[in-house]
Protein backbone atom coordinates (compact mmCIF):
# COMPACT_ATOMS: atom_id res chain seq x y z
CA UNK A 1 -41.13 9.61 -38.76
CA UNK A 2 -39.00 12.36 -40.47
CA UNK A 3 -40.19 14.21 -43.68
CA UNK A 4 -37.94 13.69 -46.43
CA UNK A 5 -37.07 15.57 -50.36
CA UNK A 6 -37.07 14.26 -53.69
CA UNK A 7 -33.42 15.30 -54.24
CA UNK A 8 -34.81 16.16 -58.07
CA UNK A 9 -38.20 18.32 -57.73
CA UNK A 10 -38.11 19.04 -53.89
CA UNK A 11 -41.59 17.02 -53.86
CA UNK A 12 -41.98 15.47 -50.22
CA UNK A 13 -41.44 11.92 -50.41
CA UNK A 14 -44.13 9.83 -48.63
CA UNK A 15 -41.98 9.14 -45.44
CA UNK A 16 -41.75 5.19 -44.50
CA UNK A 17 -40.82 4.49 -40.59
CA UNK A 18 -37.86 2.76 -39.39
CA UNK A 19 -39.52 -0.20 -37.92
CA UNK A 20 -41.64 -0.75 -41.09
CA UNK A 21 -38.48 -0.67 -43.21
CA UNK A 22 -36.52 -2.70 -40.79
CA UNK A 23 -39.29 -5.53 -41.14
CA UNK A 24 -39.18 -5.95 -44.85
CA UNK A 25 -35.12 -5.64 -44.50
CA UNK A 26 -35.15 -8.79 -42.31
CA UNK A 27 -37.86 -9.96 -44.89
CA UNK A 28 -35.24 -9.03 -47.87
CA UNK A 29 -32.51 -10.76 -46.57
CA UNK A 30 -33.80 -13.99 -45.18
CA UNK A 31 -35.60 -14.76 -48.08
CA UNK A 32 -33.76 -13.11 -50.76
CA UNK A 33 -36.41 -11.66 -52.43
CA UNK A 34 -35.03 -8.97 -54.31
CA UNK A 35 -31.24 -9.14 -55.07
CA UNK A 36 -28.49 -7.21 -57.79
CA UNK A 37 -29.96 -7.36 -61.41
CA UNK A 38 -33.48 -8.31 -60.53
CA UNK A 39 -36.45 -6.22 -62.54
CA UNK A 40 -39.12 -6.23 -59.91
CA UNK A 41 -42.76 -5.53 -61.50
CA UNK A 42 -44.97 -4.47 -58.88
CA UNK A 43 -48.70 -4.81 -58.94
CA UNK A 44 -50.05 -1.25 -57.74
CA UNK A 45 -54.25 -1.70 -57.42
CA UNK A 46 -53.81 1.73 -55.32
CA UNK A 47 -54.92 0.50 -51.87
CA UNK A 48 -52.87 1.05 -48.83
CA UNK A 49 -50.68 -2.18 -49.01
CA UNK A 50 -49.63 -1.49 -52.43
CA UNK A 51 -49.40 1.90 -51.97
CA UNK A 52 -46.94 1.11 -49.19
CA UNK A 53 -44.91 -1.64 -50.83
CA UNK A 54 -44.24 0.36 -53.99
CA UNK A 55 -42.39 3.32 -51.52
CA UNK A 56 -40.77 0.98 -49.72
CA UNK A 57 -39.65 -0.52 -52.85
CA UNK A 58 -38.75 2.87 -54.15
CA UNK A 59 -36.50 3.57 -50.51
CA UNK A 60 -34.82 0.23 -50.79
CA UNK A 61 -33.85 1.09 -54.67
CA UNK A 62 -32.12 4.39 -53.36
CA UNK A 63 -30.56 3.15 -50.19
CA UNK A 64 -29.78 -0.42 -50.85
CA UNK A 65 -25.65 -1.61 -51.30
CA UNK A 66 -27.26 -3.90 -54.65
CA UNK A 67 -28.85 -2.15 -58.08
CA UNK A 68 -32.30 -3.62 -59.26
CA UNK A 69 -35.25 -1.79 -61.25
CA UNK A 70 -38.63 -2.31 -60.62
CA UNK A 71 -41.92 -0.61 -62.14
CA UNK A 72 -45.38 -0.29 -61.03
CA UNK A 73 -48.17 -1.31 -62.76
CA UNK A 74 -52.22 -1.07 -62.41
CA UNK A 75 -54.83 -3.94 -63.87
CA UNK A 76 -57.41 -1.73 -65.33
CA UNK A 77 -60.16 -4.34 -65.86
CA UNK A 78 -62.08 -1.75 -68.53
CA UNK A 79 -65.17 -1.65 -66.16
CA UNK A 80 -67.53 1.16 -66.61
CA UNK A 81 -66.02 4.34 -65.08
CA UNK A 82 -62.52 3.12 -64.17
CA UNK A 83 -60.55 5.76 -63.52
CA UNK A 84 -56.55 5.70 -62.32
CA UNK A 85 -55.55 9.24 -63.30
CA UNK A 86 -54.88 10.18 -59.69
CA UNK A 87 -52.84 7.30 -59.25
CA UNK A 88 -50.73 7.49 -62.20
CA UNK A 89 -50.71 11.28 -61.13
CA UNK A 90 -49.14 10.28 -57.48
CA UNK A 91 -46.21 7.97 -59.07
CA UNK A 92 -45.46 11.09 -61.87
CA UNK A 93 -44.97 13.56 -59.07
CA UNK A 94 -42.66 10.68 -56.65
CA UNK A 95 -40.65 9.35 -59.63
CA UNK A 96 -41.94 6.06 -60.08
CA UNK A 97 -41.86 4.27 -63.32
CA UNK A 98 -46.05 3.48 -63.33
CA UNK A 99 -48.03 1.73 -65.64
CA UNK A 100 -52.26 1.33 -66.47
CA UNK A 101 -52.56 -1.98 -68.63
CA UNK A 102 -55.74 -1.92 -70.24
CA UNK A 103 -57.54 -5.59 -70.24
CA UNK A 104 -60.99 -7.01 -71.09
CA UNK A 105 -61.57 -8.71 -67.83
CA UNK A 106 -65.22 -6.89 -66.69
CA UNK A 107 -65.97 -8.21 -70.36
CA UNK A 108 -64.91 -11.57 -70.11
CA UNK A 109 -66.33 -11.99 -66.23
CA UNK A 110 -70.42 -11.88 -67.98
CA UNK A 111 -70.28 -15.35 -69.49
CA UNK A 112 -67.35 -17.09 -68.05
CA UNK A 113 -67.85 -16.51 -64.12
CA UNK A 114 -69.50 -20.10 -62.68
CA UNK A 115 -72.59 -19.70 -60.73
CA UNK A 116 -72.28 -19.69 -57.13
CA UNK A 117 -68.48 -18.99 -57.50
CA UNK A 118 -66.44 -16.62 -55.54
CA UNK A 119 -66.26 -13.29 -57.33
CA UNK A 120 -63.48 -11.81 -55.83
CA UNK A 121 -61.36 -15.04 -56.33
CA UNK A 122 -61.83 -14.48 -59.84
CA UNK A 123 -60.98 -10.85 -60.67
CA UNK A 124 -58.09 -11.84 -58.30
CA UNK A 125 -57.23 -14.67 -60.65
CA UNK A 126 -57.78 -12.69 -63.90
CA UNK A 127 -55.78 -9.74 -62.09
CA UNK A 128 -53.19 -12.08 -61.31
CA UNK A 129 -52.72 -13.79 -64.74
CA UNK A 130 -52.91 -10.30 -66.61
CA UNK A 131 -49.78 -8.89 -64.32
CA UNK A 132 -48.38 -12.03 -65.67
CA UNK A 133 -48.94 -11.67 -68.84
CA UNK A 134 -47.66 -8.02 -68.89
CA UNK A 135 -44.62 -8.99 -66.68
CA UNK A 136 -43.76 -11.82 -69.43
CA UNK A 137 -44.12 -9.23 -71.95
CA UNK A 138 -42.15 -6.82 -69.81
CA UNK A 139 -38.77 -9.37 -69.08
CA UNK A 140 -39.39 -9.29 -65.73
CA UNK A 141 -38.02 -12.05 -63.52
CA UNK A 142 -39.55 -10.96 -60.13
CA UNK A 143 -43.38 -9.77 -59.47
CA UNK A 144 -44.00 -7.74 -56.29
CA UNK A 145 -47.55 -7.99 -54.55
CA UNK A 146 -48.55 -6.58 -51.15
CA UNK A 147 -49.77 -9.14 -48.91
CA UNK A 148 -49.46 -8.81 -45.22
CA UNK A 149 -49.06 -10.58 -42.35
CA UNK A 150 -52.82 -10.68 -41.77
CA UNK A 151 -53.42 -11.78 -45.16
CA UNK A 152 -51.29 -14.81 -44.41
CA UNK A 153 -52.86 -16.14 -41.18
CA UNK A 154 -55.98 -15.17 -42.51
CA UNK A 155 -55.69 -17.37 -45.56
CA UNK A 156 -54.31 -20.27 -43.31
CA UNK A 157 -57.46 -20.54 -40.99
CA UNK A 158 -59.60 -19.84 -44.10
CA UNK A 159 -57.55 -23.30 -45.72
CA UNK A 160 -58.19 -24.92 -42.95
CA UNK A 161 -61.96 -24.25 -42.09
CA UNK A 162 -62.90 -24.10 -45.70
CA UNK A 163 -60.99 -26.33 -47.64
CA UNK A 164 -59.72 -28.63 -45.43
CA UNK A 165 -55.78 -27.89 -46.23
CA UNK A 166 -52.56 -26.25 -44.37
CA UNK A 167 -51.49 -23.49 -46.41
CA UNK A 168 -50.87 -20.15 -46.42
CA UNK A 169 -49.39 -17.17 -48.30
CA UNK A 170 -45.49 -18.01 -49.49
CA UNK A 171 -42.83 -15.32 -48.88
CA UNK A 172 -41.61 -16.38 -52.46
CA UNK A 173 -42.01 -18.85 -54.92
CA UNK A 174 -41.13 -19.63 -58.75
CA UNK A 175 -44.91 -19.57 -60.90
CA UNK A 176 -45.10 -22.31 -63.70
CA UNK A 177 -44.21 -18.90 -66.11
CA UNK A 178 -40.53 -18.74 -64.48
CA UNK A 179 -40.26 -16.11 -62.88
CA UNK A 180 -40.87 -15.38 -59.07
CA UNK A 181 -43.31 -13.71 -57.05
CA UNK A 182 -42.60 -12.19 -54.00
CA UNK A 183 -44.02 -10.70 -51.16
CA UNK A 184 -42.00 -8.40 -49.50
CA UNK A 185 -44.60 -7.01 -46.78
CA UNK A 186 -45.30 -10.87 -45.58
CA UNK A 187 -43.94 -10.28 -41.77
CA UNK A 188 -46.00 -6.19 -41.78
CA UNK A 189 -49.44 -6.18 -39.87
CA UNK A 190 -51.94 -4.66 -41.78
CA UNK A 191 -52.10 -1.96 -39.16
CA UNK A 192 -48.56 -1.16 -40.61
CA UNK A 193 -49.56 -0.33 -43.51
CA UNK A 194 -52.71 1.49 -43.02
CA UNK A 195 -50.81 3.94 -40.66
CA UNK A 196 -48.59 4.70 -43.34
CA UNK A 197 -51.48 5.79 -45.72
CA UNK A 198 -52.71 7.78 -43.07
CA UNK A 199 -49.80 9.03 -41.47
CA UNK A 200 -48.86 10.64 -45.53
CA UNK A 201 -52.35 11.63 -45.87
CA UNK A 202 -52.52 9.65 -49.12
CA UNK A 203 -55.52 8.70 -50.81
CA UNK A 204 -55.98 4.70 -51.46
CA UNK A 205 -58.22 3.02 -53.35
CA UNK A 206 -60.90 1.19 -51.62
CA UNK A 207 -62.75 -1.69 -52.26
CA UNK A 208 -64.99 0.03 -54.44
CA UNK A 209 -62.62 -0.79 -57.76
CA UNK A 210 -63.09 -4.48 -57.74
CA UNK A 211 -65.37 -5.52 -60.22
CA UNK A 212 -67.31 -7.78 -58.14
CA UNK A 213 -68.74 -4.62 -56.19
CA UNK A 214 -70.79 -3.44 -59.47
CA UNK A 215 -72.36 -6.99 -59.49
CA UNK A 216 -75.34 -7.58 -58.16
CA UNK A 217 -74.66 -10.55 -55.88
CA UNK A 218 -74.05 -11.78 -52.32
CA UNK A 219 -70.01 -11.03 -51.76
CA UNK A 220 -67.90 -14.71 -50.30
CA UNK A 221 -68.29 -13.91 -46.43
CA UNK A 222 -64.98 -16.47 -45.72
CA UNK A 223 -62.64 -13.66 -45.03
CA UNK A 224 -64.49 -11.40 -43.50
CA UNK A 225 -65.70 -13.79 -41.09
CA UNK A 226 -62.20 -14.97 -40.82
CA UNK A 227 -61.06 -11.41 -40.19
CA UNK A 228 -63.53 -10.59 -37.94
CA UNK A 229 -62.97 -13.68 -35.94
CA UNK A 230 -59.29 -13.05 -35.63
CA UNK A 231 -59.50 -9.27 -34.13
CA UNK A 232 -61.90 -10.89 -31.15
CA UNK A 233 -59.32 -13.45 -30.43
CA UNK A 234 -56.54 -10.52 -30.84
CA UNK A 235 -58.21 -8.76 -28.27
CA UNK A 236 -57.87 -11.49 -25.85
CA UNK A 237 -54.40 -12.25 -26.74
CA UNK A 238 -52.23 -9.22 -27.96
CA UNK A 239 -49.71 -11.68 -28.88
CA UNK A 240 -51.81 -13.59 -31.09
CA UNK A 241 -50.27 -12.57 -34.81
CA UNK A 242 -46.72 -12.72 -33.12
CA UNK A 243 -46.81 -16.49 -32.28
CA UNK A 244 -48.86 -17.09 -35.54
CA UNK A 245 -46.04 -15.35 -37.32
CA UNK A 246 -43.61 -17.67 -35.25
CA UNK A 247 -45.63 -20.44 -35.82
CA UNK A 248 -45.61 -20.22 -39.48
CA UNK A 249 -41.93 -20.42 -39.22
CA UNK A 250 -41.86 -23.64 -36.88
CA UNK A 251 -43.65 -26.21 -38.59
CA UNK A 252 -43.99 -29.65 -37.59
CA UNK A 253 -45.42 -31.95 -40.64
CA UNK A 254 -44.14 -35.03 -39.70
CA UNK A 255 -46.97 -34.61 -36.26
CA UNK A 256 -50.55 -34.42 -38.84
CA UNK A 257 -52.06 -37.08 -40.18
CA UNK A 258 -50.37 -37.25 -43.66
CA UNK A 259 -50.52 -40.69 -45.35
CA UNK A 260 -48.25 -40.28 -47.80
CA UNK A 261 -45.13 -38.42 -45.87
CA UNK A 262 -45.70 -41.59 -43.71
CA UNK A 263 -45.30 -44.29 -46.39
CA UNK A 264 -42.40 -42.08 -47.64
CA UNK A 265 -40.26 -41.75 -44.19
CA UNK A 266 -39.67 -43.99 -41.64
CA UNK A 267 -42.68 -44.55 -39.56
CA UNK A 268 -40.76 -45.96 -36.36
CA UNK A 269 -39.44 -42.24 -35.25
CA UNK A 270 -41.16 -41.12 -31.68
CA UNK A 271 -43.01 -37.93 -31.01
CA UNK A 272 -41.40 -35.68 -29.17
């Protein structure tokens, strides 16, 4: 990877490899995620996937043939001892517009969290719906987040063990407030992404922040197992993520056992 300038300060710019950007090009385009006039909010918590999207973001601004603007901004869930100066710090010194938007949500989690729920669905929903709320507030008409590839096929085999569903993580979609969010790092392994946090020598913020780490509980073990039982089957298959990523993209529906797609089509076509 080559080192690169800000053209305005002469502060090295956190350099982004070719591959990487490549990916979330082919992402760009065949999904059209961000496009001329769009005001992209993106939600910076400060860990490495955020940290990368909101360079790449940053790169595609200055190089693309389109204009869009797009601003960063950090939940700060006004938990004891929260403290984002560093990060605000790091998008001062690279340019980026950055924002630290102060909400109640450690508060509100003592008395309306339900017993034996998952914590860290929660502050994810409360995170989510306050980046919402400050991207309504905003007028903007796309929100940015930072989920992988991994994050993806995790959360499909974590559907299906768990809940009994097929889903996973949409590259974008329109949320019932109107505008879209979009995830511009869907098709990046995780791996991606870390090496760019290390190859920068950036600091990211770790697990630590999340609220559900000050609470005194047993943490949801579904993703961890899930993660954990992924990399053993990786390391039996190196090609494992590729043909899940394929897979994701070739789906059969009208092959499960789906009553109501049935009823709807016409039940006399043959498997293939």
């Amino acid at each position: 990877m080559t080192e690169s300038k800000d053209i305005n300060n002469q502060i090295k710019t956190p350099s982004v490899s070719k591959k990487l950007l490549r990916i979330v090009g082919k992402t760009n385009a065949a999904f059209k995620l961000i496009n001329e006039g769009d005001k992209v909010l993106i939600g910076l918590s400060g860990g490495k996937d955020s940290l990368a999207l909101v360079h790449i973001i940053k790169h595609i601004q200055r190089h693309a043939p389109f204009k869009f603007e797009y601003e960063a901004c950090t939940i700060n869930y006004g938990m004891p001892n929260e403290q984002y100066e560093a990060l605000s710090a790091h998008c001062k010194e690279h340019g980026i517009p950055h924002k630290v938007f102060e909400t109640n949500i450690f508060d509100i989690s003592q008395d309306t969290i339900r017993p034996n729920s998952s914590f860290c669905s929660y502050f994810s929903r409360m995170r989510r719906g306050a980046l919402y709320t400050y991207a309504q507030e905003g007028g903007f008409n796309k929100v940015a987040l930072g989920h992988h590839l991994d994050d993806a096929v995790e959360s499909f085999f974590m559907n299906m063990f768990y809940n009994g569903t097929m889903r996973s993580l949409a590259p974008i979609y329109k949320t019932e407030r109107g505008f879209h969010l979009i995830r511009p790092l869907i098709q990046v392994r995780e791996s991606q992404t870390r090496a760019f946090v290390e190859d920068n020598a950036l600091v990211a913020i770790g697990d630590e922040a999340c609220p559900a780490m000050l609470k005194n509980v047993k943490m949801p073990f579904a993703r961890a197992k899930t993660k954990e039982w992924l990399s053993a089957m990786e390391k039996e298959n190196k090609n494992l993520f590729k043909m899940m990523q394929a897979s994701l993209s070739h789906i059969h529906d009208d092959t499960f056992l789906d009553p109501v797609r049935w009823k709807r089509d016409d039940i006399s076509k043959v498997e293939g």
